[in-house]
Protein backbone atom coordinates (compact mmCIF):
# COMPACT_ATOMS: atom_id res chain seq x y z
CA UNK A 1 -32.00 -5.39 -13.01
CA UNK A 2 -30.57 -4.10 -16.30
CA UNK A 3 -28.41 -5.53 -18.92
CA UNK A 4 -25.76 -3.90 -20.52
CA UNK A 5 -26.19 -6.01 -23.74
CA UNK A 6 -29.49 -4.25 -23.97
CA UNK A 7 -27.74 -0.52 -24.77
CA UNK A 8 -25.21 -2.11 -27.12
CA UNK A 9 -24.95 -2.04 -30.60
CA UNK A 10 -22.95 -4.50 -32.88
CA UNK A 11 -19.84 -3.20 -30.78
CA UNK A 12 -19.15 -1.56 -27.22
CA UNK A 13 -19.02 1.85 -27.05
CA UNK A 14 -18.18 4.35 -24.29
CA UNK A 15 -21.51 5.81 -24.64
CA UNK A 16 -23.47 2.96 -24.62
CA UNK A 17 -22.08 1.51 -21.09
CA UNK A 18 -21.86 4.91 -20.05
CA UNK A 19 -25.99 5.35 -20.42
CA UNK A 20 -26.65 1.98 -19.02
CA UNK A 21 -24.81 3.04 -15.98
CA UNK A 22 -26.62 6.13 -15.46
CA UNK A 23 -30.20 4.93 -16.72
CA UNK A 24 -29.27 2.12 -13.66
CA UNK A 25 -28.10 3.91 -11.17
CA UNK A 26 -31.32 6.52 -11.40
CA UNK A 27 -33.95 3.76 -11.40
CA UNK A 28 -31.84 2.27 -7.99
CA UNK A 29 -31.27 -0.96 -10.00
CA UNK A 30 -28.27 -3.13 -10.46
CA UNK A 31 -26.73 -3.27 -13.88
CA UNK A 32 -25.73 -6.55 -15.26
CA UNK A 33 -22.65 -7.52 -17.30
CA UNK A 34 -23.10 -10.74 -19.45
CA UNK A 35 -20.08 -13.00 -20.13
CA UNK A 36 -18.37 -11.12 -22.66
CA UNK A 37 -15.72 -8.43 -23.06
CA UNK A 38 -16.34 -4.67 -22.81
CA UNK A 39 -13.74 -2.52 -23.85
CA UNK A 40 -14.73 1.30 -23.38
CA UNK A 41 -12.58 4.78 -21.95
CA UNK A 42 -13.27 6.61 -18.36
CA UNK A 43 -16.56 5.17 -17.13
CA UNK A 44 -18.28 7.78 -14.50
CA UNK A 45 -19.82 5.76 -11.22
CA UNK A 46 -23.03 7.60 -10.29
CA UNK A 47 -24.58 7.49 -6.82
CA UNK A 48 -26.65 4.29 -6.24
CA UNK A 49 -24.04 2.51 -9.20
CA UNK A 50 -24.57 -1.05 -8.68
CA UNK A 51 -22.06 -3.00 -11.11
CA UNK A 52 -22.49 -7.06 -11.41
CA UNK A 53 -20.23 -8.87 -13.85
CA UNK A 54 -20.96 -12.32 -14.76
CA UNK A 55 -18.19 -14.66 -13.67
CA UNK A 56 -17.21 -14.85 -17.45
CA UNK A 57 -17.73 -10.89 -17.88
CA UNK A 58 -14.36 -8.98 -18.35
CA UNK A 59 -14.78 -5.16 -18.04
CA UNK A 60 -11.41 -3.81 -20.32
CA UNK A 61 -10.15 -0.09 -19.73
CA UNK A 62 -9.16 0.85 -23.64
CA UNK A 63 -5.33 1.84 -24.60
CA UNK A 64 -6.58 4.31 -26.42
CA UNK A 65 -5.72 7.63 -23.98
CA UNK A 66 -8.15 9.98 -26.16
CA UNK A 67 -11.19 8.13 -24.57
CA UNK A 68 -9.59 9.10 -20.76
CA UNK A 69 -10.95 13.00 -20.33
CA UNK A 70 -8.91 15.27 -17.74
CA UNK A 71 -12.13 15.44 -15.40
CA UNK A 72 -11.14 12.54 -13.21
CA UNK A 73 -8.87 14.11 -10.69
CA UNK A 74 -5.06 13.67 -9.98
CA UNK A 75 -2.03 11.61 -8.46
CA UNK A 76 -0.86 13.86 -5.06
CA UNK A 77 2.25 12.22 -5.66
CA UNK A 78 4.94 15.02 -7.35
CA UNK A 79 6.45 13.82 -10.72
CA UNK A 80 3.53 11.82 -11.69
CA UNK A 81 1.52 13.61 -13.27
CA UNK A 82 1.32 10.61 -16.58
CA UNK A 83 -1.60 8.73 -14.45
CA UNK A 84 -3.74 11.45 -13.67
CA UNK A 85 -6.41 9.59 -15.77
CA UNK A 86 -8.52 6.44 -14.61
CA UNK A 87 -10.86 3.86 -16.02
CA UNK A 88 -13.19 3.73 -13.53
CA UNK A 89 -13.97 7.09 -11.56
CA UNK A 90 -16.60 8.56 -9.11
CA UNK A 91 -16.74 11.97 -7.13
CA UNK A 92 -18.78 12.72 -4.50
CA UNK A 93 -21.25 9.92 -4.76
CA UNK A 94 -22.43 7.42 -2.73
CA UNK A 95 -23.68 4.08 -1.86
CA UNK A 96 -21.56 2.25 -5.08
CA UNK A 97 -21.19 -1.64 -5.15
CA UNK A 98 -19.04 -3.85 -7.48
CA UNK A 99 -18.95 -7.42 -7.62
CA UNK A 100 -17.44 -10.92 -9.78
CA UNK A 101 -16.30 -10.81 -13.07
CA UNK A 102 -12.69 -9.11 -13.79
CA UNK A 103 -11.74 -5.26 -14.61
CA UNK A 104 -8.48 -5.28 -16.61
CA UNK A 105 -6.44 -2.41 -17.43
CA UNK A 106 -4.59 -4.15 -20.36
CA UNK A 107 -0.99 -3.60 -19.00
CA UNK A 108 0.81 -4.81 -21.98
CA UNK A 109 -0.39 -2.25 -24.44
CA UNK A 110 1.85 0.17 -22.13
CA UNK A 111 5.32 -0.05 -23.41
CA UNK A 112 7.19 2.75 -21.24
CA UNK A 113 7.54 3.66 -17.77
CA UNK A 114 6.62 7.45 -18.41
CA UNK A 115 3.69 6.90 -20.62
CA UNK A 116 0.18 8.44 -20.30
CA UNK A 117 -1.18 5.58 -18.50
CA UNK A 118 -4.83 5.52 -16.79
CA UNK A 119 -5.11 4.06 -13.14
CA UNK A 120 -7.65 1.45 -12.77
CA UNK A 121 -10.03 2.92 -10.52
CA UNK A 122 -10.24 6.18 -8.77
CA UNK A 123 -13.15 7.32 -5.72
CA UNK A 124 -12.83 11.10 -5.00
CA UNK A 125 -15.25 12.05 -1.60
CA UNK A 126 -17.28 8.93 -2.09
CA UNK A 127 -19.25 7.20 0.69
CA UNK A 128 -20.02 4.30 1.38
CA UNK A 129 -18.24 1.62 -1.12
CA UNK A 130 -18.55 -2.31 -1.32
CA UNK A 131 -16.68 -4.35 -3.76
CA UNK A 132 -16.33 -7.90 -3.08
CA UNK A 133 -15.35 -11.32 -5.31
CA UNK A 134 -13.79 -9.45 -8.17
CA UNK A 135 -10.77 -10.01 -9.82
CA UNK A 136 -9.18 -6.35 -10.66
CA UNK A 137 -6.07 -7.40 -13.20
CA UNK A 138 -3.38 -5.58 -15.69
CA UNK A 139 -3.53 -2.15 -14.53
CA UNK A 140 -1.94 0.04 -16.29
CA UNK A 141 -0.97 2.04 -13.39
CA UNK A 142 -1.98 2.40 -9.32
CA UNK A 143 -5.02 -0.29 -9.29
CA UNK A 144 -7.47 1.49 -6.90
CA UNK A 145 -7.06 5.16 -5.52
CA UNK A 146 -9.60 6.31 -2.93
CA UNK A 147 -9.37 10.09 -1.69
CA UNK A 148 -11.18 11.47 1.27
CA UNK A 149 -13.48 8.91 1.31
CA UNK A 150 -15.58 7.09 3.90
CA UNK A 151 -16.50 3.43 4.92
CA UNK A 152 -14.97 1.42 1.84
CA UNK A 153 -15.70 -2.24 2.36
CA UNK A 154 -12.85 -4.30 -0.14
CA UNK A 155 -13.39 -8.39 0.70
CA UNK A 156 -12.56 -11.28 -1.57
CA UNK A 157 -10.93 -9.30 -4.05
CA UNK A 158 -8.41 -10.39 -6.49
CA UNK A 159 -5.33 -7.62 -7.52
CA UNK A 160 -2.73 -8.97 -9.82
CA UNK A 161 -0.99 -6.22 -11.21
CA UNK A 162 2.52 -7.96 -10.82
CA UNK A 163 3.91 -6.66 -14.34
CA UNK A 164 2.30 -3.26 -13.56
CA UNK A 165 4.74 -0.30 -13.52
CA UNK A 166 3.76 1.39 -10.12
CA UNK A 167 1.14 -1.10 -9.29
CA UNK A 168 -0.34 -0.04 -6.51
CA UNK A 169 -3.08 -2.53 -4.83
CA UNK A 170 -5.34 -0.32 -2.74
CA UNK A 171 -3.92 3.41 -1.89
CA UNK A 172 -6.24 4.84 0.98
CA UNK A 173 -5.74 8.56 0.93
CA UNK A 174 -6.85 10.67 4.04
CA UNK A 175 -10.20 7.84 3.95
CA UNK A 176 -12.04 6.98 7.29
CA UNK A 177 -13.50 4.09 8.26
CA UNK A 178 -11.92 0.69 6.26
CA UNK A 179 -11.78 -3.12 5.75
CA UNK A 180 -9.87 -4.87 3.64
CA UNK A 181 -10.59 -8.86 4.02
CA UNK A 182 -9.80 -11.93 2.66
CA UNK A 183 -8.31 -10.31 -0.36
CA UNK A 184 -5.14 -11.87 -2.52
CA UNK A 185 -3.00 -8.97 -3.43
CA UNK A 186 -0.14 -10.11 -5.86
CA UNK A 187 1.09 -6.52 -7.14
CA UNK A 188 3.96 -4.72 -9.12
CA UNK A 189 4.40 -1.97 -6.34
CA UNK A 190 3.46 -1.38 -2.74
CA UNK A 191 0.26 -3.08 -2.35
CA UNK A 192 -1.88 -1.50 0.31
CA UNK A 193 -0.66 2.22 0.90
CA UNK A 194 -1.87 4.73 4.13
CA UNK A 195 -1.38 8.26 2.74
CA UNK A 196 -2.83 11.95 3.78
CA UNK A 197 -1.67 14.13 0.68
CA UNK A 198 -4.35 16.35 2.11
CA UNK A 199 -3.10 19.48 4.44
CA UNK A 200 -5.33 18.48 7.75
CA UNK A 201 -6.59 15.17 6.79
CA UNK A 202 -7.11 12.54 8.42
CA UNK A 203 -6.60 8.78 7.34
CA UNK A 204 -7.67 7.00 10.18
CA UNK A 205 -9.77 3.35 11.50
CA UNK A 206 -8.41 1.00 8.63
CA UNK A 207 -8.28 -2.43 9.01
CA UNK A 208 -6.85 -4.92 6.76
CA UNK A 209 -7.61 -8.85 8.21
CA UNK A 210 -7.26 -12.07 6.75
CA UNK A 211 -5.24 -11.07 3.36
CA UNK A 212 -2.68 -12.81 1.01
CA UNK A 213 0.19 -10.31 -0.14
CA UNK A 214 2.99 -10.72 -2.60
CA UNK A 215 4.65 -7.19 -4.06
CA UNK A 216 7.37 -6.39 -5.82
CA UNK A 217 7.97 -3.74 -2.91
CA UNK A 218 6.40 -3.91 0.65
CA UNK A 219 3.11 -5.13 1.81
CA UNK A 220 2.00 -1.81 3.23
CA UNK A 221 3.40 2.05 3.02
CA UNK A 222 2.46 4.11 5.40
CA UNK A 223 2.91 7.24 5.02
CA UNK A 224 5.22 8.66 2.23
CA UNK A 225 2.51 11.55 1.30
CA UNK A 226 2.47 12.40 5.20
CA UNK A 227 0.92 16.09 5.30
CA UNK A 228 -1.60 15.06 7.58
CA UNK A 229 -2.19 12.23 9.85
CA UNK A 230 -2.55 8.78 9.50
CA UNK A 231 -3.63 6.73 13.02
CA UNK A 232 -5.53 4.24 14.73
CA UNK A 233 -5.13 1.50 11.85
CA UNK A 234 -4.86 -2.76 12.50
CA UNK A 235 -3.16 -5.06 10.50
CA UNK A 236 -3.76 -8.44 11.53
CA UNK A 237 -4.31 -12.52 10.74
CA UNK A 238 -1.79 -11.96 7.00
CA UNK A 239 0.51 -13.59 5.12
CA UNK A 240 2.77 -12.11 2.92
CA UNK A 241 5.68 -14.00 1.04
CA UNK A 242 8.40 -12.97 -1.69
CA UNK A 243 8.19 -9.24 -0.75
CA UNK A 244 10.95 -7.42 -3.03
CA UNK A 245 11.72 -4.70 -0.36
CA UNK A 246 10.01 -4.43 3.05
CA UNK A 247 6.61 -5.74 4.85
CA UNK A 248 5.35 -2.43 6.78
CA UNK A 249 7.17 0.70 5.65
CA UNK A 250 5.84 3.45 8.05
CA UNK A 251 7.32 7.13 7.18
CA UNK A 252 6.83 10.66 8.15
CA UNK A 253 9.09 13.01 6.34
CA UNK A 254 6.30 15.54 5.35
CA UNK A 255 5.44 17.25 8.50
CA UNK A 256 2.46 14.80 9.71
CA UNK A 257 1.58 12.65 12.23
CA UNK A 258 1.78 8.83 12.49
CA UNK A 259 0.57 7.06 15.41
CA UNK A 260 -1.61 4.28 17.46
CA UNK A 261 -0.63 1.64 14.39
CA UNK A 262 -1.20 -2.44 15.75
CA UNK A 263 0.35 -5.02 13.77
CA UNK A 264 -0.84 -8.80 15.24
CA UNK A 265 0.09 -12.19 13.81
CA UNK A 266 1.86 -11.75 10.94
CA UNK A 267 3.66 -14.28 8.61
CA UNK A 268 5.80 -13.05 6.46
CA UNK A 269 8.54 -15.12 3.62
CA UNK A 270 11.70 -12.99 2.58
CA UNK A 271 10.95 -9.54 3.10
CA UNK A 272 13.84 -7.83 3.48
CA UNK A 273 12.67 -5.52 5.57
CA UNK A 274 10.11 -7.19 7.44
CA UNK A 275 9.06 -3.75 9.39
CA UNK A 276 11.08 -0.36 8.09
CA UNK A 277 9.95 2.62 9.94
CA UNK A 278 11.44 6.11 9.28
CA UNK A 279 10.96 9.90 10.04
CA UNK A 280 12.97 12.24 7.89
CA UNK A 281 12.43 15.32 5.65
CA UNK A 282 11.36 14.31 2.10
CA UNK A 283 9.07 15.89 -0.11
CA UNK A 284 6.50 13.51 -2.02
CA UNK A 285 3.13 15.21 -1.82
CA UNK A 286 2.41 17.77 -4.53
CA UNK A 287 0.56 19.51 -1.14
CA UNK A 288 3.88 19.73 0.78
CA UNK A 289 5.01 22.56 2.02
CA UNK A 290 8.76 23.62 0.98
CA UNK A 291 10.52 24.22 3.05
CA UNK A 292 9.38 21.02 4.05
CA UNK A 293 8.01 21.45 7.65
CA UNK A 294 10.24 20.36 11.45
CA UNK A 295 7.22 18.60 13.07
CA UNK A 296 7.04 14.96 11.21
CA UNK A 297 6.59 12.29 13.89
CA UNK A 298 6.07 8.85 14.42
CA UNK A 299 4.51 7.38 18.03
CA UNK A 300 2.88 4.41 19.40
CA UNK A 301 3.51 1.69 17.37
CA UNK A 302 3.07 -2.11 18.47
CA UNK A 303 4.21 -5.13 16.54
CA UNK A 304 2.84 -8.50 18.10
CA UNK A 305 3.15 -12.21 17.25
CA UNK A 306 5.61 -11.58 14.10
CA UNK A 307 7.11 -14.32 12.42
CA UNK A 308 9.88 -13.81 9.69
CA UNK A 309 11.56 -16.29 7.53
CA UNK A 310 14.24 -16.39 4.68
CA UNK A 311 14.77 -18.47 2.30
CA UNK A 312 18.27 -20.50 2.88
CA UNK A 313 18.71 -20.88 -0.81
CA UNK A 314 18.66 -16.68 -1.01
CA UNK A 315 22.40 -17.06 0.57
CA UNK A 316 23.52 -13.88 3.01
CA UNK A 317 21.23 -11.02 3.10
CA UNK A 318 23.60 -8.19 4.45
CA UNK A 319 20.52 -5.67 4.14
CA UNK A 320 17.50 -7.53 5.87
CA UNK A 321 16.23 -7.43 9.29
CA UNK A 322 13.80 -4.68 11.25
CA UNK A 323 15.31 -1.39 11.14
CA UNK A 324 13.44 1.93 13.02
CA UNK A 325 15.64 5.40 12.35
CA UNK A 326 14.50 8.39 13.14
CA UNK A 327 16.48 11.72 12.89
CA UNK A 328 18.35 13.42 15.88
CA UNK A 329 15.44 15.85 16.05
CA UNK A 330 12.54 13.67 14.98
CA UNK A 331 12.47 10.95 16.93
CA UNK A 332 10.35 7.92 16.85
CA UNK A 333 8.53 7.12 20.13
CA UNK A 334 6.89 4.54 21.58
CA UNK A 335 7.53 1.04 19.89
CA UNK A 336 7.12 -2.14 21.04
CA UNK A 337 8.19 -5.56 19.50
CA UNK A 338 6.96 -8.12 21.34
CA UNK A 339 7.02 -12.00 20.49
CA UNK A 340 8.42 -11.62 17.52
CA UNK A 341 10.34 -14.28 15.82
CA UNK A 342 13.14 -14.18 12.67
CA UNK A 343 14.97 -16.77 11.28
CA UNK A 344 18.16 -15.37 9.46
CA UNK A 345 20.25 -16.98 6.45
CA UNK A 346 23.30 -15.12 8.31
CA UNK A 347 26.35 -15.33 6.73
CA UNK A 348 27.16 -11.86 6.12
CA UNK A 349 30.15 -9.10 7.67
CA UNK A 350 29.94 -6.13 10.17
CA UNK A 351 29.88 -3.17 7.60
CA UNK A 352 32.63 -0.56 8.11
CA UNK A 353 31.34 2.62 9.05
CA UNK A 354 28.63 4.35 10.58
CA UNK A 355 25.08 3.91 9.26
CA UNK A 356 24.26 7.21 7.33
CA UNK A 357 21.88 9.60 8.79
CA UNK A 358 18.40 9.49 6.45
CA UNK A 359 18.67 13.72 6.04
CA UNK A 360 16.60 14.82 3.22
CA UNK A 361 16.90 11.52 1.29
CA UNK A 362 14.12 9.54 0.03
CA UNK A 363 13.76 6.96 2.66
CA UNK A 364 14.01 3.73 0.96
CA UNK A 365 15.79 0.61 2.31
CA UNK A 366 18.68 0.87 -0.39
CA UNK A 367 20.14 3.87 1.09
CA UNK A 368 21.32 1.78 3.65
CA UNK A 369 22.33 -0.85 1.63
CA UNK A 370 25.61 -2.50 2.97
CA UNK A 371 25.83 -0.31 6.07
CA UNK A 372 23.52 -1.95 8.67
CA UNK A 373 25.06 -3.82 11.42
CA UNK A 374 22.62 -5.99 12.32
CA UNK A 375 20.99 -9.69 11.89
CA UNK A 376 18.45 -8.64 13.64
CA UNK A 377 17.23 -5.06 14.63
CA UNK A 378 18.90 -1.93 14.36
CA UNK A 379 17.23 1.23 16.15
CA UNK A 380 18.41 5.09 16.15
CA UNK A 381 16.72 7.82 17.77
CA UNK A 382 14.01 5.90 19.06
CA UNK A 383 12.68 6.80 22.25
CA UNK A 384 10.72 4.00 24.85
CA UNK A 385 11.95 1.46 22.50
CA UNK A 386 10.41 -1.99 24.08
CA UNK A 387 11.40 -4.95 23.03
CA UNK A 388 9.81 -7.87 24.79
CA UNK A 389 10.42 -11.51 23.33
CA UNK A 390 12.78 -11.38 20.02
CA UNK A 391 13.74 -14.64 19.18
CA UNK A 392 16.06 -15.59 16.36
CA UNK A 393 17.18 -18.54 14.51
CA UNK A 394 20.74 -17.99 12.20
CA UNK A 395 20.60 -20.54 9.58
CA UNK A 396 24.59 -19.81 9.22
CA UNK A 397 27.14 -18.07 11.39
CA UNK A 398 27.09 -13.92 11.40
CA UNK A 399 29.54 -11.41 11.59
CA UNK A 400 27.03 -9.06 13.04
CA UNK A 401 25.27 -8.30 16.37
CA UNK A 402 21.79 -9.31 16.84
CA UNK A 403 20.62 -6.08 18.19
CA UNK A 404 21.93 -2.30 18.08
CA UNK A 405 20.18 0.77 19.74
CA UNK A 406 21.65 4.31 18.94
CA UNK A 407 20.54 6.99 20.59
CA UNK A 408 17.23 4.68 21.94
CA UNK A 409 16.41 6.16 25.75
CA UNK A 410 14.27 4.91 27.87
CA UNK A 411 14.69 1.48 26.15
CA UNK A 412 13.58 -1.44 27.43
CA UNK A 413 15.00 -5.22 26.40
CA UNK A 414 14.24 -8.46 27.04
CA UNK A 415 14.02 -12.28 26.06
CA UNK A 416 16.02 -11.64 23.22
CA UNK A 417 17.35 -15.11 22.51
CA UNK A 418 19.71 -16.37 19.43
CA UNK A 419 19.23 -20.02 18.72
């Protein structure tokens, strides 16, 4: 094993951590980090990079954006092109582990939204990543980014990145082969995203088990940057509580696929949207074709042993409940809700109007704000909608129905109850 204290000088330099990490990872030994702080720019993970901070060791990502070079990749999100740099980045290698200690992105030293500001962590057509019992804090931007990459192992990981403009937990882009465990998530933006920016990629066999969530905006996006397909993914055995906008946000608008998603004993605590799925036209993906493409869908989707609470003290929430909308020619198909239970502040009015149709908006839960006229769950253009034990508890009396299906064939509904 090597020390990093042993390149050093009186101070930390760039350089210095830089040649410990690559004098490490070519004699296939770990490389230790002392109790200290390290403050350095863009640190390159080699193959065989074997990173172990001490538990009082706090690896700092400097605020100095001359030290972040323009060799580490890019955002596939359009529009965002001010964290295209990261702290920590690898391409193309393999076998890397990480483990204790804390990385910090020093958040504060970022004082506007639309500054140059470096992502934690970035893995571009990596294989085979581990880390475990680390505490990843203060990005400055998304906290971990990992794009076409294979068998990524994240357990007992810490993300805080609550103050974080777009804090981003974990962002899986067109990556194979996943678990995320035990991990405590507490993050200023979505905090586990499914993408496939990639034109014929493939994100596919993620599971996330056993995890703590609380975001400033939903527990898990899937989709947004849709160009290719996203399937065959388990959520299961999670908590998630104070959850600004939705739990699962699942969204095609980019001509991809989404399908064969499972979603099994789940607890969530005042998420508006506990599960907010949508198929549309909207362009995020700097990959996207435009004209955006007709073929976006959404299939096979199962949501079991669901339980959703509210807050009383939160008063009416006019906006909350499970909404699924597709378009009239993209529909959603194959859903099923089974034993899912909700227990509803109530309190609120039937909106006047229609719902609006998503078109080519951005599909976010406030463009429905005030228009949906249910408690419960509201469905449009859904097709083998099955809905097999929904079970809700209204805290207060409700102006609304419990359940509305537009444009739903083939539907199927039962032991819906209202206590």
């Amino acid at each position: 094993m090597l020390h990093v204290k042993d390149f050093l000088g009186i101070t930390t330099t760039t350089a210095d951590v830089q040649t410990a990490i690559d004098m490490a990872a070519a004699a296939g030994t770990a490389l230790f980090f002392d109790a200290g702080t390290y403050e350095c720019g863009t640190l390159y993970l080699r193959s065989g990079s074997h990173l172990i901070l001490d538990d009082g060791a706090k690896l700092i990502g400097s605020a100095d954006m001359s030290l972040y070079p323009d060799d580490t990749d890019e955002i596939p999100y359009l529009n965002e092109d001010h964290m295209n740099k990261c702290f920590l980045f690898a391409r193309d290698a393999r076998n890397i582990v990480i483990e204790g200690g804390c990385i910090s992105g020093q958040r504060e030293k970022y004082k506007d939204v639309m500054d140059d500001r470096p992502m934690l962590m970035r893995f571009v057509g990596c294989q085979d990543i581990t880390i475990h019992d680390t505490t990843l804090a203060d990005s400055a931007a998304w906290v971990s980014m990992y794009l076409c990459c294979e068998r990524i192992s994240l357990s007992r990981v810490r993300f805080l990145s609550a103050q974080s403009w777009n804090g981003d937990g974990a962002d899986f882009n067109c990556c194979r082969d996943v678990i995320v465990s035990d991990c405590f998530f507490d993050t200023g933006d979505d905090a586990i995203c499914l993408q496939a920016s990639v034109p014929g990629g493939v994100c596919e066999r993620v599971v996330v088990r056993g995890c703590v969530f609380h975001s400033k905006w939903a527990l898990a996006r899937i989709g947004t940057t849709s160009v290719g397909h996203i399937r065959d993914c388990l959520f299961a055995d999670c908590i998630a509580e104070n959850l600004q906008c939705s739990g699962f946000k699942i969204q095609a608008g980019e001509g991809g696929v989404i399908e064969h998603l499972r979603f099994e004993n789940i607890l969530m605590r005042d998420a508006i949207r506990p599960i907010f799925v949508t198929v549309n036209r909207h362009r995020f993906s700097k990959t996207a074709a435009d004209p955006l493409p007709f073929t976006a869908a959404i299939r096979d989707l199962c949501f079991s042993g669901m339980t959703c609470l509210y807050s009383p003290e939160r008063g009416p929430l006019p906006d909350s409940g499970l909404v699924l909308t597709g378009d009239p020619d993209l529909v959603i198909e194959d859903v099923t809700l089974r034993g899912i239970e909700m227990r509803v502040n109530g309190g609120a009015e039937t909106p006047a109007g229609p719902v609006p149709e998503l078109g080519t908006n951005r599909p976010e839960a406030y463009v429905f704000n005030g228009a949906i006229p249910t408690y419960g769950l509201y469905a449009r253009h859904v097709k083998r909608l099955t809905v097999d034990g929904l079970r809700i508890r209204l805290s207060e009396p409700d102006g609304r129905r419990a359940v509305v299906l537009e444009d739903c064939p083939e539907a199927s509904c039962s032991g819906v109850q209202i206590l």
